[in-house]
Protein backbone atom coordinates (compact mmCIF):
# COMPACT_ATOMS: atom_id res chain seq x y z
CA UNK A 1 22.72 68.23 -148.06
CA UNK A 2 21.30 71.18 -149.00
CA UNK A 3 21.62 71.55 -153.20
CA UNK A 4 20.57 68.15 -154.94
CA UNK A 5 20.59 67.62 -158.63
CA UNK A 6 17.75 65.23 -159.48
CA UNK A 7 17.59 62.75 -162.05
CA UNK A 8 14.40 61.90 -162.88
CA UNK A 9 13.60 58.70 -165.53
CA UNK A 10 11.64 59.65 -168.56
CA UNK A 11 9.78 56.48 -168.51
CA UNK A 12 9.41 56.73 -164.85
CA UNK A 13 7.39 59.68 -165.53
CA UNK A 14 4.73 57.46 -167.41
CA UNK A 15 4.51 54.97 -164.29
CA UNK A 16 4.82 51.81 -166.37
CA UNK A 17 1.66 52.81 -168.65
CA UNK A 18 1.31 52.75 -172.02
CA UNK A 19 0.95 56.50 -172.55
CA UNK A 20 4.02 59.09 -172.67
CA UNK A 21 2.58 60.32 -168.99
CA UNK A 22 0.50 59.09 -165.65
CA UNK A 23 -0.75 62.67 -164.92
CA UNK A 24 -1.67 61.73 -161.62
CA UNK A 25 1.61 60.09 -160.90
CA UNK A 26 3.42 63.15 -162.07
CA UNK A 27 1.29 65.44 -160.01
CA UNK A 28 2.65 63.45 -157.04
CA UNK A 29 6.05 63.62 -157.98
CA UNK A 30 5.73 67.61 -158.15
CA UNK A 31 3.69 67.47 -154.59
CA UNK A 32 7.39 65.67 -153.51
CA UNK A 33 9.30 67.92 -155.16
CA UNK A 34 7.57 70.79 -153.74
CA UNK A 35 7.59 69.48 -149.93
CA UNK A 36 11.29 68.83 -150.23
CA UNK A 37 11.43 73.02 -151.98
CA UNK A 38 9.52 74.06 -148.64
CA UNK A 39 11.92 72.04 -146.67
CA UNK A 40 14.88 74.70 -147.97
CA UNK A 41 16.30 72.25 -149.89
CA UNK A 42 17.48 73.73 -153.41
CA UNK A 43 16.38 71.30 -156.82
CA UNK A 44 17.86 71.34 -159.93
CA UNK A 45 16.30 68.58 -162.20
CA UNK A 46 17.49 66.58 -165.38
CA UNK A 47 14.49 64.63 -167.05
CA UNK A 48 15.63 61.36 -169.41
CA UNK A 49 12.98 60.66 -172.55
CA UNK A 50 13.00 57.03 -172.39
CA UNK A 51 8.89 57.46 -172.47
CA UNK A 52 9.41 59.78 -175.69
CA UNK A 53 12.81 58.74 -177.79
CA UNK A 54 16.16 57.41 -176.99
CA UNK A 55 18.94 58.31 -179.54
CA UNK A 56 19.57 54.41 -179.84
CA UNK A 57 16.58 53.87 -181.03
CA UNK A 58 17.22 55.62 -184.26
CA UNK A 59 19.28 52.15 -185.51
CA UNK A 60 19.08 53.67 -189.03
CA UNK A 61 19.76 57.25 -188.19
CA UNK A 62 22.81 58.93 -188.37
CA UNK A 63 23.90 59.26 -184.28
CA UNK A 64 23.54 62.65 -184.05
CA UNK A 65 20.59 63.54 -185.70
CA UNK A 66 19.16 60.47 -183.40
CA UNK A 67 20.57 61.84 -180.32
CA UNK A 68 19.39 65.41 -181.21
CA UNK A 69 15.82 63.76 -181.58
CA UNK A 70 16.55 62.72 -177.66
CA UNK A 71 17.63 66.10 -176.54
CA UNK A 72 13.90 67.58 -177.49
CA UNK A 73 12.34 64.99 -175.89
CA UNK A 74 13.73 65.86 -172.99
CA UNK A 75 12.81 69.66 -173.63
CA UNK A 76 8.82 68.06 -173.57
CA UNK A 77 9.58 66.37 -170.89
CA UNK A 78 10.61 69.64 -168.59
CA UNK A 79 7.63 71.87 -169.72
CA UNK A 80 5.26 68.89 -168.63
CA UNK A 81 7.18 68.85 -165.24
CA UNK A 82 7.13 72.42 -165.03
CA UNK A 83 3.77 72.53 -165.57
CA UNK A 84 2.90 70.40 -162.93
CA UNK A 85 5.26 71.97 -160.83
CA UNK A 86 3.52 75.39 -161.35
CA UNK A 87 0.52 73.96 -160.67
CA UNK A 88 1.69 72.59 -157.24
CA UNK A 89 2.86 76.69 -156.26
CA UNK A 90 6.51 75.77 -157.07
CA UNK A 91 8.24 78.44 -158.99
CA UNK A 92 10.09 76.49 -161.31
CA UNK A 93 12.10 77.76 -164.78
CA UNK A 94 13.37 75.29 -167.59
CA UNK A 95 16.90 76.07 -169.20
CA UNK A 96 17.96 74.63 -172.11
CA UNK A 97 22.04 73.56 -173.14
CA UNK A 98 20.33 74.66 -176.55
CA UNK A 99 18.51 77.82 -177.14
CA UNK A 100 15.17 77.83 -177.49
CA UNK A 101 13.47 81.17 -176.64
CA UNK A 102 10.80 81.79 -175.61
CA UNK A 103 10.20 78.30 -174.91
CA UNK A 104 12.64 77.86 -172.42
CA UNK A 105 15.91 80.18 -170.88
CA UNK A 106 19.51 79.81 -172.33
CA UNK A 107 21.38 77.37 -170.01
CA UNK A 108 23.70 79.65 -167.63
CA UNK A 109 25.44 78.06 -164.46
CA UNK A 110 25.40 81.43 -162.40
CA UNK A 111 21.68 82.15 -163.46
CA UNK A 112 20.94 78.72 -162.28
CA UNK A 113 22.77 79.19 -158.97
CA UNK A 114 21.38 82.37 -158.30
CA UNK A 115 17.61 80.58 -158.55
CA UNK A 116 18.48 77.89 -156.82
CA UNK A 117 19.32 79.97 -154.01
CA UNK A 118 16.24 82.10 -154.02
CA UNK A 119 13.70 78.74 -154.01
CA UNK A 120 12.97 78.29 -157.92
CA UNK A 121 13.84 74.35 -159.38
CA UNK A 122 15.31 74.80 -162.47
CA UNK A 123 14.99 72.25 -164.60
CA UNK A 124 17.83 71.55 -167.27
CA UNK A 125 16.46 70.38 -170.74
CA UNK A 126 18.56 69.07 -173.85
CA UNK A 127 20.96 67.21 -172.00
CA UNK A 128 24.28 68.76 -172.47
CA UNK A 129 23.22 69.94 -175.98
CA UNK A 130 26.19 67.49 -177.69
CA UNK A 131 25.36 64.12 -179.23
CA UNK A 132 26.36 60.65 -177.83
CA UNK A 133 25.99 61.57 -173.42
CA UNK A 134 23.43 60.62 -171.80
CA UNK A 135 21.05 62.39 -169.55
CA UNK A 136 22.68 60.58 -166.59
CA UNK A 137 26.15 62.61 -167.73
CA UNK A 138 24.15 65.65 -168.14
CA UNK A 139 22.64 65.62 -164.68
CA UNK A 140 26.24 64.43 -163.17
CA UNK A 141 27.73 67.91 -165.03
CA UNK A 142 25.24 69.96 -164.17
CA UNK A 143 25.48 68.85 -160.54
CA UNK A 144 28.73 70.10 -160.55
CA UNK A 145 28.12 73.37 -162.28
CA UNK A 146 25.17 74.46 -160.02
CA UNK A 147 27.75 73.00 -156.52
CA UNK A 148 25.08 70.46 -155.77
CA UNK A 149 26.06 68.25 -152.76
CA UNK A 150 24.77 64.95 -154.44
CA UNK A 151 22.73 63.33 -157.26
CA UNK A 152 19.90 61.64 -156.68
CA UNK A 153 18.59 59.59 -159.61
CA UNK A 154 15.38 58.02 -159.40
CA UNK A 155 14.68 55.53 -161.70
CA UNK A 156 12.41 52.49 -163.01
CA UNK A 157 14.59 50.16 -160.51
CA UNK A 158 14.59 50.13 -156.73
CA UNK A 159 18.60 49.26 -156.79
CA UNK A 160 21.67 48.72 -158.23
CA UNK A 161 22.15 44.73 -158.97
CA UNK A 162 25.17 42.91 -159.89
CA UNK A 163 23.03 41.52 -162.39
CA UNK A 164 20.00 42.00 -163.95
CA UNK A 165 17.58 40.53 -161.38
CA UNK A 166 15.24 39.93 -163.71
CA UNK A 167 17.20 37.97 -165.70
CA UNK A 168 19.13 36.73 -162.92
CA UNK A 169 17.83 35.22 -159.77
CA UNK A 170 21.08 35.42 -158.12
CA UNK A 171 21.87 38.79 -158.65
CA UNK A 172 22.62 40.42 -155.49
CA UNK A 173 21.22 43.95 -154.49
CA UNK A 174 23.51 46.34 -153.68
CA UNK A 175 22.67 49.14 -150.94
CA UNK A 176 26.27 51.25 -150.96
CA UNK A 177 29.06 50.27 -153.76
CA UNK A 178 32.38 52.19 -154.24
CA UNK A 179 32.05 54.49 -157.86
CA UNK A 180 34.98 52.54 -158.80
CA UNK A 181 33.46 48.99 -158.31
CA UNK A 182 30.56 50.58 -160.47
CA UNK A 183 32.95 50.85 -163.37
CA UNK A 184 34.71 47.78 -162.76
CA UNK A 185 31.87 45.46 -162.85
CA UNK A 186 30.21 47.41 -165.58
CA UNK A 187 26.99 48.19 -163.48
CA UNK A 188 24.44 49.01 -166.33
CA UNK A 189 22.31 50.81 -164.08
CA UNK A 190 24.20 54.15 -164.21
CA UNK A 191 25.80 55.59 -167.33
CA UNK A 192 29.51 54.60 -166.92
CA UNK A 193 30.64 58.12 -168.52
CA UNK A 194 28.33 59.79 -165.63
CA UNK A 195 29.65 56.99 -162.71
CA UNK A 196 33.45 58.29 -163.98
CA UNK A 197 32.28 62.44 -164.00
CA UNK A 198 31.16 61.90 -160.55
CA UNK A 199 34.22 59.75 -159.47
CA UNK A 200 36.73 62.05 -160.34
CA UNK A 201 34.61 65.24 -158.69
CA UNK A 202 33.99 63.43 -155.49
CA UNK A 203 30.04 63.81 -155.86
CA UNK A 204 28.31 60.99 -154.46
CA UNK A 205 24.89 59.52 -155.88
CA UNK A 206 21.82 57.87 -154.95
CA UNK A 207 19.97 55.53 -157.22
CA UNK A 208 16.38 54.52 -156.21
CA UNK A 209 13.35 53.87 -157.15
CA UNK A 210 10.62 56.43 -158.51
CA UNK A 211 7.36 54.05 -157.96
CA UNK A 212 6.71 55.78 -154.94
CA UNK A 213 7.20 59.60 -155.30
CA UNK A 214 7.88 60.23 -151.76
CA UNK A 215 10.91 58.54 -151.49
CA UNK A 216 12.26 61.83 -153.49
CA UNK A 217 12.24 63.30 -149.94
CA UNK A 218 12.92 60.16 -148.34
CA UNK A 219 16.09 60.33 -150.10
CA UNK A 220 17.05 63.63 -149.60
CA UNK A 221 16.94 63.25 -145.92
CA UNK A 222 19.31 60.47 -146.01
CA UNK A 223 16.29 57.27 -145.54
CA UNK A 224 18.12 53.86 -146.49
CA UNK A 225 16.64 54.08 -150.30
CA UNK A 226 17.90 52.88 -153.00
CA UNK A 227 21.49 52.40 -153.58
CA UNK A 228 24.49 55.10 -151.63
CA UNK A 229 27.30 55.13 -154.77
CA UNK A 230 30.34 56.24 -153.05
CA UNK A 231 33.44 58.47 -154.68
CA UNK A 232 35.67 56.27 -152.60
């Protein structure tokens, strides 16, 4: 692999605390990040705002003005990334599916290509910029956009289960599973909309675990993390 779209959790970003961010845990997800940049692999990056505001939270709300709540919680949750990333001596820029200048660049797929491919992550705020997809669908369409060779998603769970496990003492973990097996045994792990996406666009994905930063390279490189989600 050498383009990877990575999905990062918004509430793996605050590292099971009760504040929006761990600082410290985010600084060692950018010094991952940045190893993996030095490495010549190419990052694009979709953040989730579970730590902020998730559109189904907003019971009340009308949908969309809920989900447009979640879209600029993900914008705050790029410019803190890209902040640390900047910090770490990554040159990273934040495009946005809605515009938002000068807080962030219009979302363009051959302006994101053409960064990728001279070393800056871009990181890709507002989801899609539409109500009712989630992040997970906005990462799997950008991945596709940008021709990255996989997703990665890391996330507040170390697998895909075919069950809750922590509900469910007998659920088993699952280290490779067919996309369509996802789908068919309704796998909450992974947005079904974004499991489909990648199904029919032959883009495999990795789901894994974010409590230890440095399995972001781990599972670039291929390291048995996490769970393999297979097109076929």
């Amino acid at each position: 692999m050498k383009r990877i779209l990575l999905k990062l959790s918004g509430e793996a970003l605050a590292n099971g605390t009760e504040e929006l961010y761990d600082g410290a845990f985010v600084d060692r997800v950018a010094a991952a990040i940045k190893c993996a940049r030095d490495k010549g692999y190419e990052l694009g990056i979709v953040v989730g705002a579970g730590n902020i505001w998730r559109g189904r939270q907003g019971t009340d709300m009308d949908r969309t003005a809920a989900d447009r709540m979640g879209m600029l919680a993900t914008v705050i949750n790029s410019l803190y990334l890209k902040d640390a990333l900047i910090r770490a001596g990554v040159s990273t820029e934040v495009m946005t599916a809605v515009t938002m200048s000068p807080i962030a660049l219009p979302y363009s797929a051959d302006a994101a290509k053409e960064m990728l491919a001279g070393g800056t992550v871009v990181i890709f705020g507002a989801g899609l910029g539409i109500p009712f997809l989630s992040t997970d669908t906005a990462g799997a369409v950008r991945a596709v956009e940008v021709g990255a060779d996989a997703m990665l998603m890391a996330k507040n769970v170390d697998h895909i289960y075919t069950d809750d496990p922590r509900k469910n003492p007998e659920a088993k973990m699952l280290t490779s599973v067919k996309a369509s097996e996802v789908l068919a045994m309704n796998l909450k792990a992974i947005d079904a909309t974004a499991t489909a996406f990648c199904l029919s666009c032959g883009l495999p994905i990795r789901v894994f675990g974010l409590s230890e930063p440095e399995d972001i390279l781990a599972a670039i490189e291929g390291a048995k993390v996490g769970t393999v989600i297979t097109a076929e």
